[in-house]
Protein backbone atom coordinates (compact mmCIF):
# COMPACT_ATOMS: atom_id res chain seq x y z
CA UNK A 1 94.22 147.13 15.65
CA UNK A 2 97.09 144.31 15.18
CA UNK A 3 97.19 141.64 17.41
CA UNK A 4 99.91 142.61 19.51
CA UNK A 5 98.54 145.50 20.58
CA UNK A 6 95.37 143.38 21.88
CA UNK A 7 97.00 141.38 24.34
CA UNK A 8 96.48 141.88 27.94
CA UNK A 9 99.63 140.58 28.98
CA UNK A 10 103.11 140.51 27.09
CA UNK A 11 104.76 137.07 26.97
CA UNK A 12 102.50 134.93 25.24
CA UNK A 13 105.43 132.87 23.21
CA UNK A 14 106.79 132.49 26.46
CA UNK A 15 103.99 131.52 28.77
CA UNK A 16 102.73 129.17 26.49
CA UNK A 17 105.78 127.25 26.43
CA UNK A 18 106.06 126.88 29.41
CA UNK A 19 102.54 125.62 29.66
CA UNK A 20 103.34 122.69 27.45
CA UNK A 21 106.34 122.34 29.06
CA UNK A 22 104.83 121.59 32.89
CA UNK A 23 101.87 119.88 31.36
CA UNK A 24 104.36 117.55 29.53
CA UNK A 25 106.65 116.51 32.33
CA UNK A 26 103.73 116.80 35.03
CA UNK A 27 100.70 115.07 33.23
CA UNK A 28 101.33 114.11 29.77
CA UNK A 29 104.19 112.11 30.05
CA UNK A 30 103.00 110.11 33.11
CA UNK A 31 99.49 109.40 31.75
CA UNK A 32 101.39 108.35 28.62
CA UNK A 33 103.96 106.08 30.71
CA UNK A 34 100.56 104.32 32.21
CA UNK A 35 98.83 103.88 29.08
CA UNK A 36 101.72 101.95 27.47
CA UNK A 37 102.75 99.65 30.30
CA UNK A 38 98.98 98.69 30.05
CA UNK A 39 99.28 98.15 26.43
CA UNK A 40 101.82 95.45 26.99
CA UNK A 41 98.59 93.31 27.67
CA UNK A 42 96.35 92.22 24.86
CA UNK A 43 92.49 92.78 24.92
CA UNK A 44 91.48 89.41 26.86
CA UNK A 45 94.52 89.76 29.18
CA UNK A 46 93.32 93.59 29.98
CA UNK A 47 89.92 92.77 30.94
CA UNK A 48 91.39 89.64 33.30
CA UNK A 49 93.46 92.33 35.31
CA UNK A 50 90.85 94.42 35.51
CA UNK A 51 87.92 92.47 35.97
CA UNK A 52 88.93 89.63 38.66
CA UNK A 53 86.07 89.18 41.08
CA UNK A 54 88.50 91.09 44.01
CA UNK A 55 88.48 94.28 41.47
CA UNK A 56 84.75 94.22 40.78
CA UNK A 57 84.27 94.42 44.62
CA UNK A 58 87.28 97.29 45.11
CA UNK A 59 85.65 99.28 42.03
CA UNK A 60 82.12 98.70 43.96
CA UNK A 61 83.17 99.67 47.28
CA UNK A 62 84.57 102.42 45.50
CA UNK A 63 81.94 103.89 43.68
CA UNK A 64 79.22 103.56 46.59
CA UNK A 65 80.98 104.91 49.18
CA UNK A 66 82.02 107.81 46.92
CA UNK A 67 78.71 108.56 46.16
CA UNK A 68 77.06 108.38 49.63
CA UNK A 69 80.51 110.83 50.85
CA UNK A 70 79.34 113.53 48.10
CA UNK A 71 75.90 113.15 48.70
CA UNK A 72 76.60 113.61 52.37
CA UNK A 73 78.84 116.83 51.55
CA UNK A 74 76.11 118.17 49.02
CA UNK A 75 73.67 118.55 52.02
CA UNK A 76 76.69 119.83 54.47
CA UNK A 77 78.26 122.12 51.77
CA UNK A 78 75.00 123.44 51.79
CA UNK A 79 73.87 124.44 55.34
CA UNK A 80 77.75 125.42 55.97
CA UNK A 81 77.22 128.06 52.41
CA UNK A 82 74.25 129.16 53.54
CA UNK A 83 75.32 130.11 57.39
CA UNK A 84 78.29 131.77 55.98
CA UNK A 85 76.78 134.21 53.66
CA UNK A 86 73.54 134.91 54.78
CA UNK A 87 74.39 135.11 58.62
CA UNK A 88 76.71 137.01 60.88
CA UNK A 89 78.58 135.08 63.63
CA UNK A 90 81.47 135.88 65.96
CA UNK A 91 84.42 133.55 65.12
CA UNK A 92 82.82 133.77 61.12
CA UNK A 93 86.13 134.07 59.13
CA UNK A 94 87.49 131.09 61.62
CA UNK A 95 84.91 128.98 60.48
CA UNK A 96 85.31 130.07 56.66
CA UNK A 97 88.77 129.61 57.21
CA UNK A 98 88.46 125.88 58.45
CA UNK A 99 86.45 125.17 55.50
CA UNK A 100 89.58 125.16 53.34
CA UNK A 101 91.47 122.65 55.72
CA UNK A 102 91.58 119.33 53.80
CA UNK A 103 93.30 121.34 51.04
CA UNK A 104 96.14 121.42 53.21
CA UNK A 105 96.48 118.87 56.00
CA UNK A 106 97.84 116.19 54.61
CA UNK A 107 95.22 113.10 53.48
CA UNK A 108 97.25 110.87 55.56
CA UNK A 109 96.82 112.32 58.96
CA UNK A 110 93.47 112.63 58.47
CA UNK A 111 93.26 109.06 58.32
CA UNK A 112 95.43 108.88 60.88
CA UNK A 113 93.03 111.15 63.29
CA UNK A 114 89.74 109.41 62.41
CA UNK A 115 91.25 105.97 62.96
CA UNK A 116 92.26 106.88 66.66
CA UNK A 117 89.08 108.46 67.59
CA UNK A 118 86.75 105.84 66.30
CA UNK A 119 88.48 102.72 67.71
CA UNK A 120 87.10 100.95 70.37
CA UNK A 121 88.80 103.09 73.36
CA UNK A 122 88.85 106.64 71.15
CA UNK A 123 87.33 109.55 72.42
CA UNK A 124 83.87 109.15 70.40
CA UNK A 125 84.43 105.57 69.32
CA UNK A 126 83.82 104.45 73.40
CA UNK A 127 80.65 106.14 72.99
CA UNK A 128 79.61 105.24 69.82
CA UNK A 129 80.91 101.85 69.29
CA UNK A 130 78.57 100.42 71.95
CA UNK A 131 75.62 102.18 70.32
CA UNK A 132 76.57 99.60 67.12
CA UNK A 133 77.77 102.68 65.17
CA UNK A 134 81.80 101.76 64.32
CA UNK A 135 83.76 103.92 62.20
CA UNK A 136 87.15 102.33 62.92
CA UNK A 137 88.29 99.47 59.82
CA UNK A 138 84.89 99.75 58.29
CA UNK A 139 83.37 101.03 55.46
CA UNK A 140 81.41 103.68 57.37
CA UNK A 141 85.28 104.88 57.84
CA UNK A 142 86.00 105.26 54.82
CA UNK A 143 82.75 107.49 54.03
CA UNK A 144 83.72 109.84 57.18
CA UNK A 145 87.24 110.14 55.43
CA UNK A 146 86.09 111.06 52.36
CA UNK A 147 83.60 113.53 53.81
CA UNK A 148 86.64 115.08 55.49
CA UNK A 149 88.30 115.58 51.83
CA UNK A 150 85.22 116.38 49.54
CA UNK A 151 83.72 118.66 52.08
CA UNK A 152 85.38 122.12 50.36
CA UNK A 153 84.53 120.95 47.13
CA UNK A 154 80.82 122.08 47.52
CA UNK A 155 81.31 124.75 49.75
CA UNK A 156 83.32 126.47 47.79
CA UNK A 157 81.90 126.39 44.37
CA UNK A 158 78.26 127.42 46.05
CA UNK A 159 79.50 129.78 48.08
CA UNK A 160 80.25 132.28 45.62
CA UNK A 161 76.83 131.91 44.17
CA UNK A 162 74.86 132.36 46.82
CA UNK A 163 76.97 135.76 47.73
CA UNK A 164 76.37 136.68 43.67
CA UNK A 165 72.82 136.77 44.31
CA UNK A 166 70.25 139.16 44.38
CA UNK A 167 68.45 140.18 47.43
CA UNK A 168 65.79 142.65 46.07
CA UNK A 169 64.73 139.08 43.76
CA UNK A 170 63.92 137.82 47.20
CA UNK A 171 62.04 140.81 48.46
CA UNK A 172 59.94 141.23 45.23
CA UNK A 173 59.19 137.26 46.08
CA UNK A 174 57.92 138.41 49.73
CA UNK A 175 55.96 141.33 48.36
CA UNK A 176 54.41 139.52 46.03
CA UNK A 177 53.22 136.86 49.13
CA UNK A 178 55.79 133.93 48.90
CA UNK A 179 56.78 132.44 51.78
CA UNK A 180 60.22 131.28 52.75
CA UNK A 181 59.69 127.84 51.48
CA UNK A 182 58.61 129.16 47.84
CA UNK A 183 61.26 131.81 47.78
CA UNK A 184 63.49 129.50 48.13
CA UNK A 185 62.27 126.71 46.20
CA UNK A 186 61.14 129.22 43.03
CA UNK A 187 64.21 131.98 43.65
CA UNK A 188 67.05 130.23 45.46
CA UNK A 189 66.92 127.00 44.20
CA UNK A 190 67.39 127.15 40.43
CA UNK A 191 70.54 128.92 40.86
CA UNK A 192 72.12 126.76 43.15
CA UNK A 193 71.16 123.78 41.35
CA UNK A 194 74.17 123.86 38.98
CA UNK A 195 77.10 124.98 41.22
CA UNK A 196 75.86 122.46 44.08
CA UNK A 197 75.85 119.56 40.85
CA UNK A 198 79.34 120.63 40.25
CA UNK A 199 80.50 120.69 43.55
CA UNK A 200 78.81 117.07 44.23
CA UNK A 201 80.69 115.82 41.16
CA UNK A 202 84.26 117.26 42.04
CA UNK A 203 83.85 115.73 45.47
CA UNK A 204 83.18 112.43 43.54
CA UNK A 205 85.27 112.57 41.82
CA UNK A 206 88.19 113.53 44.54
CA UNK A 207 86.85 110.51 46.35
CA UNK A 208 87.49 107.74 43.58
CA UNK A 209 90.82 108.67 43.52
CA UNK A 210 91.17 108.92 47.33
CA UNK A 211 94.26 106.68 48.80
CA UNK A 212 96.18 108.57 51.83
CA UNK A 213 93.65 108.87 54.10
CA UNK A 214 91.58 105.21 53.78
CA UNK A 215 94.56 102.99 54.18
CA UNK A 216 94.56 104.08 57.58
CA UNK A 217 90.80 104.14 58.53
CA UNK A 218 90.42 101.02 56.32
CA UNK A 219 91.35 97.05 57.10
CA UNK A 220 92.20 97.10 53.79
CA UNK A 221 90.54 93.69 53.62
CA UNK A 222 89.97 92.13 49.80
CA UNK A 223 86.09 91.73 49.20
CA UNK A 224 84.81 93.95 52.32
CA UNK A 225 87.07 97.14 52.43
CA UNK A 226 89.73 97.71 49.90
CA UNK A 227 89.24 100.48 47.57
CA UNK A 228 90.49 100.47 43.82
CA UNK A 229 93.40 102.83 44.62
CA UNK A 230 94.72 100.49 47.24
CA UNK A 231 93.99 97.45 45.25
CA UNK A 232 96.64 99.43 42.56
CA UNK A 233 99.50 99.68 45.03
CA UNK A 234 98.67 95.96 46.15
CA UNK A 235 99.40 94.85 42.61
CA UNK A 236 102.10 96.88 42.73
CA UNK A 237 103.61 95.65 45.76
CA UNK A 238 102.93 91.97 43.68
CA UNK A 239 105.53 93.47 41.12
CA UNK A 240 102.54 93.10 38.60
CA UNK A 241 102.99 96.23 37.06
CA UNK A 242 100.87 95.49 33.70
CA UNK A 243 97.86 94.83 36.03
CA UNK A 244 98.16 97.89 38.13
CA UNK A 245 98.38 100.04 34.96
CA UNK A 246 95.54 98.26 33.82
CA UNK A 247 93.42 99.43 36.74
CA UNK A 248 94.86 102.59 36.43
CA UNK A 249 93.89 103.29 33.20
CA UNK A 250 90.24 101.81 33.54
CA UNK A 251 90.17 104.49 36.46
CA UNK A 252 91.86 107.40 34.39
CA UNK A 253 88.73 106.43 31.83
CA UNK A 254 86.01 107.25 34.17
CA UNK A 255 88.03 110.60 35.70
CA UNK A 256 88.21 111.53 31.83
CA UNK A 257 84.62 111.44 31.69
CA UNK A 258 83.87 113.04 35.02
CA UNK A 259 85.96 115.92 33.69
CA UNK A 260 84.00 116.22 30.52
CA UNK A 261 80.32 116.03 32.88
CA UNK A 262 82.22 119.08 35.33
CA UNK A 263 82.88 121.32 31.88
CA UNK A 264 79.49 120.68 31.01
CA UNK A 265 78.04 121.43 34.07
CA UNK A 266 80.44 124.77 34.46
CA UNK A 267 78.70 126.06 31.21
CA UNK A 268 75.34 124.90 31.76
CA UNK A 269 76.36 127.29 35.17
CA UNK A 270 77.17 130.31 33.20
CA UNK A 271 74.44 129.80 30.81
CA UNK A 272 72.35 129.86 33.75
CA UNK A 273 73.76 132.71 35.15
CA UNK A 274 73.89 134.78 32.00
């Protein structure tokens, strides 16, 4: 059998051009564009841009408050999976439906949103600000934003899963005198574990590079809540463009390898599943 006559689809010449073509203009070329502007600094003036005392705390801040958002969303992605495919609700689709929301509202009014209801005189901030809980210009703001925008992330890659598996597993578990605890600890568990480890790194990894939505729940302040994206556009805003791209890059690094650890994890997933 040739090789034409094994292709699925006709147009491969064509589609693949085109590939190269969009990932050129679209990725390639602006990575590229970065990584030169920060090669116009030499080795000891690279590592002062990017390792001043105010960018150690942005790439701090960063980092934590990444981490507690997508280990906040791993146990939420969860419960929110589970309910959807295991139960049956009126309003169901609604719900499954809102899930997918912070794919398309913008990031911006989200930030916009939190900010006025976590103030002083917003609807939950009256009630909660006076408990000694504030969400407005603080860092606990800028973990509820990035909540708001990871939260699909782990619904939606454990979702699928869950639907995938197999219920008579489960009753063979019962028959065999496992409660619901071991069935789901022995049964359940093992196959979530990968797709909920992807999902928690996807919504870290959406939260590092998080800007629309924390400039506006966020002081903003140097040292006690400015992020690394925001410290980029303040540099930029400086007109020091080799130290932004110096940042830039030194975050592009760590999404590079956070890309390699989700491939990993996607075929330690099928492995699993095979």
């Amino acid at each position: 059998m040739s090789t034409a006559s094994r292709r699925v689809l006709p147009g491969f010449g064509l589609g693949l051009g085109y590939t190269l073509v969009y990932l050129s203009i679209l990725v390639l070329i602006p990575l590229a564009a970065c990584l030169l502007k920060a090669a116009d600094l030499n080795a000891s003036e690279f590592w002062a841009a990017v390792w001043t005392p105010r960018a150690v705390a942005a790439y701090q801040l960063t980092f934590t408050v990444s981490l507690v958002a997508a280990l906040i969303n791993v146990v939420l992605g969860l419960i929110v999976a589970w309910t959807l495919v295991r139960y049956e609700f009126f309003g169901k689709r609604f719900v499954d439906a809102l899930v997918d929301v912070p794919f398309a509202l913008p990031t911006a009014v989200a930030g916009l949103v939190y900010a006025s209801l976590y103030v002083k005189d917003g609807w939950l901030g009256q009630f909660l600000v006076p408990l000694g809980f504030e969400g407005a210009y603080t860092r606990n703001g800028i973990v509820l934003v990035l909540v708001f925008t990871g939260f699909p992330f782990v619904v939606r890659t454990v979702q699928p899963v869950l639907e995938e598996l197999d219920a008579e597993t489960e009753e063979a578990a019962a028959v065999l005198g496992a409660n619901r605890w071991q069935t789901f600890r022995r049964v359940i568990l093992p196959s979530l574990i990968p797709p909920t480890l992807t999902g928690f790194t996807l919504a870290f990894a959406r939260s590092i590079g998080e800007y629309g939505s924390v400039i506006f729940i966020s002081s903003n302040m140097p040292f006690k809540t400015e992020i690394a994206p925001v410290l980029i556009v303040s540099r930029l805003e400086e007109f020091a463009y080799k130290e932004a791209a110096a940042i830039a890059v030194l975050l592009l690094a760590f999404s590079f390898v956070l890309l390699v650890v989700i491939n990993l994890l996607e075929r330690w997933s099928r492995r699993h599943d095979g």
